[in-house]
Protein backbone atom coordinates (compact mmCIF):
# COMPACT_ATOMS: atom_id res chain seq x y z
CA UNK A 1 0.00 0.00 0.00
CA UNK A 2 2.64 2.53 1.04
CA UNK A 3 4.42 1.64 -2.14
CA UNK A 4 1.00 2.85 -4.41
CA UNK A 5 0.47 6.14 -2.08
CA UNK A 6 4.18 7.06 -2.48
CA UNK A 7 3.66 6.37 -6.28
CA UNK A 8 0.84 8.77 -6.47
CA UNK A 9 2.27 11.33 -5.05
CA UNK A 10 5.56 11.08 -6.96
CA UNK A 11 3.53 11.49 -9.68
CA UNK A 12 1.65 14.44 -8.42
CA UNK A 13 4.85 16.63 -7.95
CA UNK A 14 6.37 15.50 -11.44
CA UNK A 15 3.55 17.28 -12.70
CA UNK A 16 3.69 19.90 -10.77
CA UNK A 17 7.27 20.23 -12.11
CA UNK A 18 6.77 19.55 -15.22
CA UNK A 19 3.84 22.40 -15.55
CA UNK A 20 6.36 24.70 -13.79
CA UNK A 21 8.74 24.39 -16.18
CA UNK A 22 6.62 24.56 -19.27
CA UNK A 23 5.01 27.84 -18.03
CA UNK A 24 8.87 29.29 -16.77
CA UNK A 25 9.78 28.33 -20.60
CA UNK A 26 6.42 29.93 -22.13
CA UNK A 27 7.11 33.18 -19.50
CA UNK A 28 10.76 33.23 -21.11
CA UNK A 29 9.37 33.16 -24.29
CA UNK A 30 6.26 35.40 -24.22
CA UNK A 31 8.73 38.20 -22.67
CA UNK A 32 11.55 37.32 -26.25
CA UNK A 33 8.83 37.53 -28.54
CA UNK A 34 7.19 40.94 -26.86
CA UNK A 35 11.22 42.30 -27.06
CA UNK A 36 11.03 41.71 -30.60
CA UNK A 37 7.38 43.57 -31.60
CA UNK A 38 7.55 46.46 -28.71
CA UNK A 39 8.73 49.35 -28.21
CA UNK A 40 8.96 51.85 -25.00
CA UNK A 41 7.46 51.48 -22.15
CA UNK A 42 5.37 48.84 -23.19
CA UNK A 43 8.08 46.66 -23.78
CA UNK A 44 9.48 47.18 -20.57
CA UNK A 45 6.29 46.77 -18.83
CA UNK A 46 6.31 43.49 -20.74
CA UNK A 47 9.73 42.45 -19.84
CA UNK A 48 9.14 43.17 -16.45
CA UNK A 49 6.22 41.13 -16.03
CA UNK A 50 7.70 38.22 -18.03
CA UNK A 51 10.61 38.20 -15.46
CA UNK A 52 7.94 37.78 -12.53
CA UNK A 53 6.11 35.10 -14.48
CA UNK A 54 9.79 33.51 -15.05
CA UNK A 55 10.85 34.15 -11.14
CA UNK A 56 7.31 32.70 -9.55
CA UNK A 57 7.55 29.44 -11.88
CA UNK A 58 11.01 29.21 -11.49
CA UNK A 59 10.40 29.38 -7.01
CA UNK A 60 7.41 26.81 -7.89
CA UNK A 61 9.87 24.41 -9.65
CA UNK A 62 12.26 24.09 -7.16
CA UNK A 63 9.62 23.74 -4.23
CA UNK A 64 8.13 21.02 -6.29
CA UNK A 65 12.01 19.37 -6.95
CA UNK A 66 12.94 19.87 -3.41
CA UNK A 67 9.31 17.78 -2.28
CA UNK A 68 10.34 15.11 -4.94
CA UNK A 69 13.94 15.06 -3.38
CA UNK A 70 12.08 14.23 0.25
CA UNK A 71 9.85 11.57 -1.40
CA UNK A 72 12.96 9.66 -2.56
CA UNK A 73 14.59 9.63 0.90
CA UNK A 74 11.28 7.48 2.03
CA UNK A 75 11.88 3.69 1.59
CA UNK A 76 8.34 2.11 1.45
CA UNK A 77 9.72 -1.26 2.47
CA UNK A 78 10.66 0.16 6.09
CA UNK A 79 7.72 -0.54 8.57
CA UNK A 80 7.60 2.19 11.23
CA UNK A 81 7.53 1.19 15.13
CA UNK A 82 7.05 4.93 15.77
CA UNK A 83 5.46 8.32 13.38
CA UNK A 84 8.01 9.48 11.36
CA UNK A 85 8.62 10.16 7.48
CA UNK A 86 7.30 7.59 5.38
CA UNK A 87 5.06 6.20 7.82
CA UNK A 88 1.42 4.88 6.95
CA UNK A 89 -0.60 6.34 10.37
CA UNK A 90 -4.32 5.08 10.65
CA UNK A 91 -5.53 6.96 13.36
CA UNK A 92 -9.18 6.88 14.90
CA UNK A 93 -9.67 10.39 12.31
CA UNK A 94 -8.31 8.59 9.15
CA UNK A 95 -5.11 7.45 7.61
CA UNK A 96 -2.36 9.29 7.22
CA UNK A 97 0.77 9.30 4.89
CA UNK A 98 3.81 11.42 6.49
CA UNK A 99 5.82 12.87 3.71
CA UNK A 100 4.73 15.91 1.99
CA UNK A 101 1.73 18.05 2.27
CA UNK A 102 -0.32 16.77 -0.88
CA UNK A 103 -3.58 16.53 0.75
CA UNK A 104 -5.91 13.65 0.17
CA UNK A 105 -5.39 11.04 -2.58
CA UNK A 106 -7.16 8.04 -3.09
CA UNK A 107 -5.03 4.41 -3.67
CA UNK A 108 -7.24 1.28 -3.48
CA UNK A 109 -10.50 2.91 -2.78
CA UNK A 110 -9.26 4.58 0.20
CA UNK A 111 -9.05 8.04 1.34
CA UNK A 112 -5.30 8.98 2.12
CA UNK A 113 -4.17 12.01 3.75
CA UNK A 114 -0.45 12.94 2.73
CA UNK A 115 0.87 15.58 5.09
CA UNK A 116 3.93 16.81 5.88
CA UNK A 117 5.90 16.51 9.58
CA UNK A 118 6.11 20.23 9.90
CA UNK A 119 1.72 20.17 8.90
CA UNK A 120 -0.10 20.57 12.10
CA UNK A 121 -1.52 17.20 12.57
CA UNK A 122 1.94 15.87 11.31
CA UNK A 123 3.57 17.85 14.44
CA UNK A 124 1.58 16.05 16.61
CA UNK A 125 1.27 12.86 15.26
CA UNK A 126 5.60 12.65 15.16
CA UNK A 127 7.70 10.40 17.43
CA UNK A 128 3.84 8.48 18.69
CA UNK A 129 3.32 4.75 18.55
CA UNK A 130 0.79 2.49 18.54
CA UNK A 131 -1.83 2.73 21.14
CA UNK A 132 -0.97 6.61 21.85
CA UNK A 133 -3.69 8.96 22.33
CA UNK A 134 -3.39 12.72 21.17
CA UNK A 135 -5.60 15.97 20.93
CA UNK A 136 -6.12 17.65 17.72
CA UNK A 137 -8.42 20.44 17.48
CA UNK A 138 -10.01 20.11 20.76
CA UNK A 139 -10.96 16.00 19.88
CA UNK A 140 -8.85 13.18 21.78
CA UNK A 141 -8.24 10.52 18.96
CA UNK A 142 -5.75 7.53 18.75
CA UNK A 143 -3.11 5.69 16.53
CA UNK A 144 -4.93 2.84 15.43
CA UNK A 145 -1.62 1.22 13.39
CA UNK A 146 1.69 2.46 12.36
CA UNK A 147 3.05 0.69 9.04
């Protein structure tokens, strides 16, 4: 199972790279083609704004390549005794996949929440084990399993 969700989300933040890259490329090239047809202020303005459009994909990509550099630090094969990246929580609220914050997925017909450790629910659901309780917003719930 952790294998599938790790998959997914692999394949979420390729995309997201890839997209980011594609639109950093079509930003670069927008702002080449408006040097070549403007003149003045326009083409400044035009400039300008292509650099922005170059800078904000550009800050996208890398947050995107730095989540896929996490994701390939998690072995799926390692079962956890204790939260921690790469774990597979279920919890008495759901099931939870520590790694990045991706939000829910779904892998084998079931609802999978990927958060990060630094997420709020991922701070408190770090270092617990089996059987521990813990509070989250006001609600006492437990760790169910730990894979």
């Amino acid at each position: 199972m952790k294998e599938a969700i790790l998959e997914k989300v692999k394949e979420l933040v390729e995309k997201r790279m890839n997209t980011s890259w594609e639109a950093m490329e079509a930003a670069k090239n927008s702002a080449n083609e408006e040097s070549k047809s403007s003149a003045g202020d326009k083409y400044e303005t035009a400039r300008a704004m292509g650099q922005l459009d170059r800078e904000m994909n550009g800050r996208m990509y890398e947050q995107a390549r730095q989540e896929r550099l996490t994701l390939d630090k998690i072995n799926p094969g390692i079962n956890h005794l204790a939260v921690n990246l790469g774990a597979l929580v279920e919890t008495s609220m759901g099931v939870f996949f520590v790694a990045i914050g991706t939000g829910a997925i779904a892998v084998n017909g079931k609802s999978i929440m990927v958060i990060s450790p630094q997420s709020p629910i991922g701070q408190v659901l770090m270092k617990k084990i089996t059987g521990d309780t813990f509070e989250f917003r006001g609600k006492i719930q437990q760790v169910v399993k730990i894979e």
